[in-house]
C-alpha atoms as a PDB file:
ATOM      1  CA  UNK A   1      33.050 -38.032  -0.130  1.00  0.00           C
ATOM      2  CA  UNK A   2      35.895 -36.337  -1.687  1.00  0.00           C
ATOM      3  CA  UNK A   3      35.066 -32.838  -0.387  1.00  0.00           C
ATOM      4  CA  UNK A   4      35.905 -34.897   3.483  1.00  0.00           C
ATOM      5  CA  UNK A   5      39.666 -35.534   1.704  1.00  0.00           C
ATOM      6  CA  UNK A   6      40.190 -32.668  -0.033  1.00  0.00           C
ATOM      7  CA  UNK A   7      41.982 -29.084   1.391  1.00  0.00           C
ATOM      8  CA  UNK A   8      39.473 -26.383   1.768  1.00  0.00           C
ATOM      9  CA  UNK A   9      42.533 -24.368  -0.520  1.00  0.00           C
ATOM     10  CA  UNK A  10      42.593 -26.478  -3.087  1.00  0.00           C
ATOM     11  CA  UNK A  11      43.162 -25.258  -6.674  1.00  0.00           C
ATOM     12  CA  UNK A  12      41.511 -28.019  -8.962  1.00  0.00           C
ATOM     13  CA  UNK A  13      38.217 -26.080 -10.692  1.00  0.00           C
ATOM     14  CA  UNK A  14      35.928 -29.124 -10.361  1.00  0.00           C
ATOM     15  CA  UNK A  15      36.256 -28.910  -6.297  1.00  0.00           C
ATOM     16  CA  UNK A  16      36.966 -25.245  -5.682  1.00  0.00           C
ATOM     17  CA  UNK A  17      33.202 -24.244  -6.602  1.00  0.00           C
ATOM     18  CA  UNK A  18      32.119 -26.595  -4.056  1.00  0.00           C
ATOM     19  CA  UNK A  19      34.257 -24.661  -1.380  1.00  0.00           C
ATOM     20  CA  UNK A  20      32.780 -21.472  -2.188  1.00  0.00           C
ATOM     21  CA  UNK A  21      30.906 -19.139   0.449  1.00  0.00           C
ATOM     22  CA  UNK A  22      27.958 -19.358  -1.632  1.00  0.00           C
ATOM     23  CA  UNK A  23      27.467 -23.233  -1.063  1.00  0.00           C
ATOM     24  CA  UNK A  24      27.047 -22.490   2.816  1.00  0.00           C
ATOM     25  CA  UNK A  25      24.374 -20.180   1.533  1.00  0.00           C
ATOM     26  CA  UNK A  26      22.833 -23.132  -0.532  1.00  0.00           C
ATOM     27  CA  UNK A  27      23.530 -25.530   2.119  1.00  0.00           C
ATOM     28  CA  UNK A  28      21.673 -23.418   4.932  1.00  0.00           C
ATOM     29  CA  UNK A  29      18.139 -23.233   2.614  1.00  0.00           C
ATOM     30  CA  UNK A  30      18.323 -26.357   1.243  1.00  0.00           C
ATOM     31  CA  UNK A  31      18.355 -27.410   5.287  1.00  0.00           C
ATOM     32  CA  UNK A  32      15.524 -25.001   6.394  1.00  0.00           C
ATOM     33  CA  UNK A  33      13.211 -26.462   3.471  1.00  0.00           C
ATOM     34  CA  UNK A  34      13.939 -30.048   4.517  1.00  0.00           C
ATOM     35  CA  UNK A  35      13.040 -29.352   8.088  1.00  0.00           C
ATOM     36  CA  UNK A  36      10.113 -27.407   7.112  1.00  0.00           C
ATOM     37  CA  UNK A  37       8.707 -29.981   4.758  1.00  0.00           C
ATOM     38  CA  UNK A  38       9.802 -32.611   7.727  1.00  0.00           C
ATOM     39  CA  UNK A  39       7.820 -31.055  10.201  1.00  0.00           C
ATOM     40  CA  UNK A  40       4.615 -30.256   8.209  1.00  0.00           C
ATOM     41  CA  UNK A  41       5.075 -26.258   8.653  1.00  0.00           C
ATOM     42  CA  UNK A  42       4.975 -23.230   6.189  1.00  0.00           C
ATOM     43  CA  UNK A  43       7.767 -21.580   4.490  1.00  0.00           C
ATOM     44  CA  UNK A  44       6.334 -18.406   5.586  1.00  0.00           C
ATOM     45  CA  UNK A  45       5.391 -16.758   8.678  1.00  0.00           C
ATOM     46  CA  UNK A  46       2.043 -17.785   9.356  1.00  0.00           C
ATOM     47  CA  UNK A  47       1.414 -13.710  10.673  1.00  0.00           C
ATOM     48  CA  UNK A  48       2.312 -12.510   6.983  1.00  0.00           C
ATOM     49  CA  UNK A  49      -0.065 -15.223   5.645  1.00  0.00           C
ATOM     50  CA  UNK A  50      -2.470 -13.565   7.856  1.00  0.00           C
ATOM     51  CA  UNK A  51      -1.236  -9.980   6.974  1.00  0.00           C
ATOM     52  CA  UNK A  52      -0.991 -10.526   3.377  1.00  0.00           C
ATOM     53  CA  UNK A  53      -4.996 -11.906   3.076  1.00  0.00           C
ATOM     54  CA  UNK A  54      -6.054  -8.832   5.170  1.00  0.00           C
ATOM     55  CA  UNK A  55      -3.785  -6.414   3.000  1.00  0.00           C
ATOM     56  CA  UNK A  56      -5.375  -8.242  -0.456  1.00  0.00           C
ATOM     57  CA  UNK A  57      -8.659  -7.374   0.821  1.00  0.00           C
ATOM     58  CA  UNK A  58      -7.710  -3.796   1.331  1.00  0.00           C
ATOM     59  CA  UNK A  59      -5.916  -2.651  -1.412  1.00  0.00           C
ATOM     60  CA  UNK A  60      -7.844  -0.807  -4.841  1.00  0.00           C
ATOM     61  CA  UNK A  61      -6.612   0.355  -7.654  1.00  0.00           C
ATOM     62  CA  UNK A  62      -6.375   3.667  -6.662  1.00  0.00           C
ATOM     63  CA  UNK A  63      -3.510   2.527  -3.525  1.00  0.00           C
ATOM     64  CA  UNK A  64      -0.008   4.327  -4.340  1.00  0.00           C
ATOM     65  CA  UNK A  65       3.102   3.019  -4.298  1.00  0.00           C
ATOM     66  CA  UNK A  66       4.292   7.090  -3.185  1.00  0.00           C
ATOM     67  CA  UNK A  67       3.241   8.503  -0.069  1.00  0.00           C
ATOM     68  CA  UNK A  68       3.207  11.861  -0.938  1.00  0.00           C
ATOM     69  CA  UNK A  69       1.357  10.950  -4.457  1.00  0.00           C
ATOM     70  CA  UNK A  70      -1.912  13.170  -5.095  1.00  0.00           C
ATOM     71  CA  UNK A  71      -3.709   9.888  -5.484  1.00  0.00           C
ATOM     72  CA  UNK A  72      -2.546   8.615  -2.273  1.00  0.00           C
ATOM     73  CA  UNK A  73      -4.947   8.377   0.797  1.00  0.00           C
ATOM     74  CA  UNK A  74      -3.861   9.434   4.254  1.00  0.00           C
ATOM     75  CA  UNK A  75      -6.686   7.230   6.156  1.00  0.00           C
ATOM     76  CA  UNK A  76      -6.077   3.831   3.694  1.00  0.00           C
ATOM     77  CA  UNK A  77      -3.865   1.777   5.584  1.00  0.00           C
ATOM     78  CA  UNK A  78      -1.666   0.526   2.449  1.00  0.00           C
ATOM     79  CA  UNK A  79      -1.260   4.158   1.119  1.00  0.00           C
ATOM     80  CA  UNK A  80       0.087   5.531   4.321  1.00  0.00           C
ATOM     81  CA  UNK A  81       2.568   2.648   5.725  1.00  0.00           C
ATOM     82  CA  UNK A  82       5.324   1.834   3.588  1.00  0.00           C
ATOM     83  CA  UNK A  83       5.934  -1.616   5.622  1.00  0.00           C
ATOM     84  CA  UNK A  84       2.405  -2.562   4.226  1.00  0.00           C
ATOM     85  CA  UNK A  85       2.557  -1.140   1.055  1.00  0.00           C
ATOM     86  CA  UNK A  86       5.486  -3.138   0.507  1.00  0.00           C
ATOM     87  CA  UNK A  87       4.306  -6.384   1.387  1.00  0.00           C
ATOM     88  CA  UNK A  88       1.593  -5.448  -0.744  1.00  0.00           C
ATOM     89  CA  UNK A  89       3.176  -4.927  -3.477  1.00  0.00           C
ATOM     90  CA  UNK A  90       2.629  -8.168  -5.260  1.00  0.00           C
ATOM     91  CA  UNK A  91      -0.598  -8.827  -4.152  1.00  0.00           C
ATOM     92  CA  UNK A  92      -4.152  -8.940  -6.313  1.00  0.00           C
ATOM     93  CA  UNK A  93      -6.175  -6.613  -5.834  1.00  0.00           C
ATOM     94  CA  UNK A  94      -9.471  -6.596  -4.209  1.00  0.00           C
ATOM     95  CA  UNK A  95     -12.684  -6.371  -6.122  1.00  0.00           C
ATOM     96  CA  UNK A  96     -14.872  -3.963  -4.561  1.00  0.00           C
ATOM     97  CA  UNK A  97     -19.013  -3.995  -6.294  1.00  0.00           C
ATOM     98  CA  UNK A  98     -19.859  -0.557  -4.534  1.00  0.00           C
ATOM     99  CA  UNK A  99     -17.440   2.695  -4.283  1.00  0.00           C
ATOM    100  CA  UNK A 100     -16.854   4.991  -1.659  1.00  0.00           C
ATOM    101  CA  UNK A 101     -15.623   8.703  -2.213  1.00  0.00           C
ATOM    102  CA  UNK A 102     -13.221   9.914   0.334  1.00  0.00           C
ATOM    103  CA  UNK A 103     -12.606  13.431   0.513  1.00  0.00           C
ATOM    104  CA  UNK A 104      -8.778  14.438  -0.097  1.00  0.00           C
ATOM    105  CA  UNK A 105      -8.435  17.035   2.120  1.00  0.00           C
ATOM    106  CA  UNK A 106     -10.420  15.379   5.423  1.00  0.00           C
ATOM    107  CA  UNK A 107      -9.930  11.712   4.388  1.00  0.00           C
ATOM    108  CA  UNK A 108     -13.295  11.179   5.539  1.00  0.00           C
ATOM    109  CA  UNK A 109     -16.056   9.221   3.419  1.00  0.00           C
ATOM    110  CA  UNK A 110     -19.165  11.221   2.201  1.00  0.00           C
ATOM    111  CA  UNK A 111     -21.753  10.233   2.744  1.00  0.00           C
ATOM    112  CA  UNK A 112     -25.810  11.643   3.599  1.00  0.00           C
ATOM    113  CA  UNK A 113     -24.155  13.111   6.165  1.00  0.00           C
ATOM    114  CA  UNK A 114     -21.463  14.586   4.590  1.00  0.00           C
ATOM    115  CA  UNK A 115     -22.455  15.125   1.095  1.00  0.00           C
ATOM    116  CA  UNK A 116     -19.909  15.726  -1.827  1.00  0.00           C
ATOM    117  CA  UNK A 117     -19.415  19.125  -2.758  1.00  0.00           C
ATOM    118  CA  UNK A 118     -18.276  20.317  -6.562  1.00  0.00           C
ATOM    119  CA  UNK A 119     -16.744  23.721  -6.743  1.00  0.00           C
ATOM    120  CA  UNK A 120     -16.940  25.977 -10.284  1.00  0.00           C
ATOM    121  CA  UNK A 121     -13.408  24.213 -11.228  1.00  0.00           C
ATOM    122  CA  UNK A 122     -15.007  20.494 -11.402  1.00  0.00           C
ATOM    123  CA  UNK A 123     -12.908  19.461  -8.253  1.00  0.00           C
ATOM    124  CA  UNK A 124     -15.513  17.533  -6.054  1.00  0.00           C
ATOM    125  CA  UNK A 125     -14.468  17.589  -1.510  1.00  0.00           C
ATOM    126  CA  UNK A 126     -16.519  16.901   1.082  1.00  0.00           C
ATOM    127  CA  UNK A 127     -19.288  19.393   2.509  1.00  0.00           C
ATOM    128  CA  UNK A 128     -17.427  19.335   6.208  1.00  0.00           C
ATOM    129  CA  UNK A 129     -14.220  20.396   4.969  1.00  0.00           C
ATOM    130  CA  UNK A 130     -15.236  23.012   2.887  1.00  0.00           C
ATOM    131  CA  UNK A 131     -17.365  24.411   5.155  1.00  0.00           C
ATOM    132  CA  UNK A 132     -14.231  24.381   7.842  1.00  0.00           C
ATOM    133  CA  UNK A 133     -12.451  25.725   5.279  1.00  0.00           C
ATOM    134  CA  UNK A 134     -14.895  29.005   4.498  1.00  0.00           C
ATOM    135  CA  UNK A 135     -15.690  29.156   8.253  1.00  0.00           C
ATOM    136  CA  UNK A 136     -11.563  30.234   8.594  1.00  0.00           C
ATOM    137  CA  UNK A 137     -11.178  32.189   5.445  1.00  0.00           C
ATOM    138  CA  UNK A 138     -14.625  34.455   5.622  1.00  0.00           C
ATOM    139  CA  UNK A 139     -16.928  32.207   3.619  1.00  0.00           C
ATOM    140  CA  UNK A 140     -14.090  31.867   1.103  1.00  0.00           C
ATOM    141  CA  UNK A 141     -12.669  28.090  -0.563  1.00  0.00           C
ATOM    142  CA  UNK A 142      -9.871  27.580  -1.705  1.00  0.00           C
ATOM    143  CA  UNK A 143      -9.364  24.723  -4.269  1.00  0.00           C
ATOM    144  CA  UNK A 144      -6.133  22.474  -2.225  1.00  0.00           C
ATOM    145  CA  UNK A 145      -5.314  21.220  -5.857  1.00  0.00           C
ATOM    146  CA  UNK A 146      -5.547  23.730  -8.434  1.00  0.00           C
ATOM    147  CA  UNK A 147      -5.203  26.796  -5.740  1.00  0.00           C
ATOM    148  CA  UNK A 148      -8.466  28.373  -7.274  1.00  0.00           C
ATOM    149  CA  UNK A 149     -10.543  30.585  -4.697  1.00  0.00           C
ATOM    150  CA  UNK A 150     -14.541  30.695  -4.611  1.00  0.00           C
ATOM    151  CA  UNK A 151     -17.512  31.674  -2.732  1.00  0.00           C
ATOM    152  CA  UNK A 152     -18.821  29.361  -0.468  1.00  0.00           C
ATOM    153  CA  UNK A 153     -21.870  29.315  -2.338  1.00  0.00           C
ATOM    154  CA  UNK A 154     -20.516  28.621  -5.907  1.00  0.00           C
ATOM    155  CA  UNK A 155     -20.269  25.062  -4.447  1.00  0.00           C
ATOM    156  CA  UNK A 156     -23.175  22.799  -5.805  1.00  0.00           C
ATOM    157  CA  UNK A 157     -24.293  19.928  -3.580  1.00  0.00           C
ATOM    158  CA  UNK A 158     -23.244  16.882  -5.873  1.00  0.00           C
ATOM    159  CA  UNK A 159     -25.517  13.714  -6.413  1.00  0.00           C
ATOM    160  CA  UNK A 160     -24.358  10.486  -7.937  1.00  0.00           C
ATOM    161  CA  UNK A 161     -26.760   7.809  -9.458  1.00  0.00           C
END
């Protein structure tokens, strides 16, 4: 009741806090939680709910917070938006039982169809990328990460148990 009497411009300590800009601030979400809680609705958007359980379900351990990262993915949708990766950021992560190799230069998963590939250096890609790859440089590979170049046919067919 005091704050109705009193000047805005007054100099007394005890009252001048309550004048600050800051106390609109305070004022303004102390307001939005009331009429929230009023009105039975959430104090978040109910999209980014949504977004945020799809996202949670996405992201692995192996999601970077840099784009340009060598353990970033190009076809993972966290990886390669940085609006989703942030609103990821505090999220759990998902548990997955069975893995999935994606190869780092075509982003695609291999599969029976496109088995994985391990060249002399240990480096493991798919079989469709390397063979696009020695189709364009005469039936030569070149490692993307450790700039190595081999035979087509140094590359071993991989199998994982």
């Amino acid at each position: 009741m005091t704050l109705l009497v009193m000047d805005p411009l007054v100099e007394c300590k005890r009252y001048k806090s309550l004048y600050s800009q800051n106390r609109w601030v305070e004022l303004s979400e102390k307001f939005k939680s009331i009429f929230f809680s009023l009105y039975g609705l959430p104090s978040m958007s109910i999209l980014l709910l949504l977004l945020q359980t799809g996202i949670s379900c996405l992201k692995t351990r192996s999601c970077s917070n840099d784009k340009n990262s060598d353990d970033s993915n190009r076809n993972c949708p966290i990886c390669s938006s940085k609006a989703l990766n942030e609103i990821s950021k505090d999220l759990p992560l998902s548990y997955h039982t069975n893995s999935s190799l994606v190869c780092r230069i075509s982003g695609l998963k291999m599969n029976e169809n496109n088995p994985p590939m391990r060249l002399p250096n240990g480096y493991v890609y798919s079989y469709i990328s390397l063979k696009d790859m020695s189709d364009k440089g005469n039936g030569i590979v070149q490692c993307p990460r450790s700039g190595d170049s081999f035979s087509f046919g140094d590359c071993v067919k991989l199998f994982i148990l």
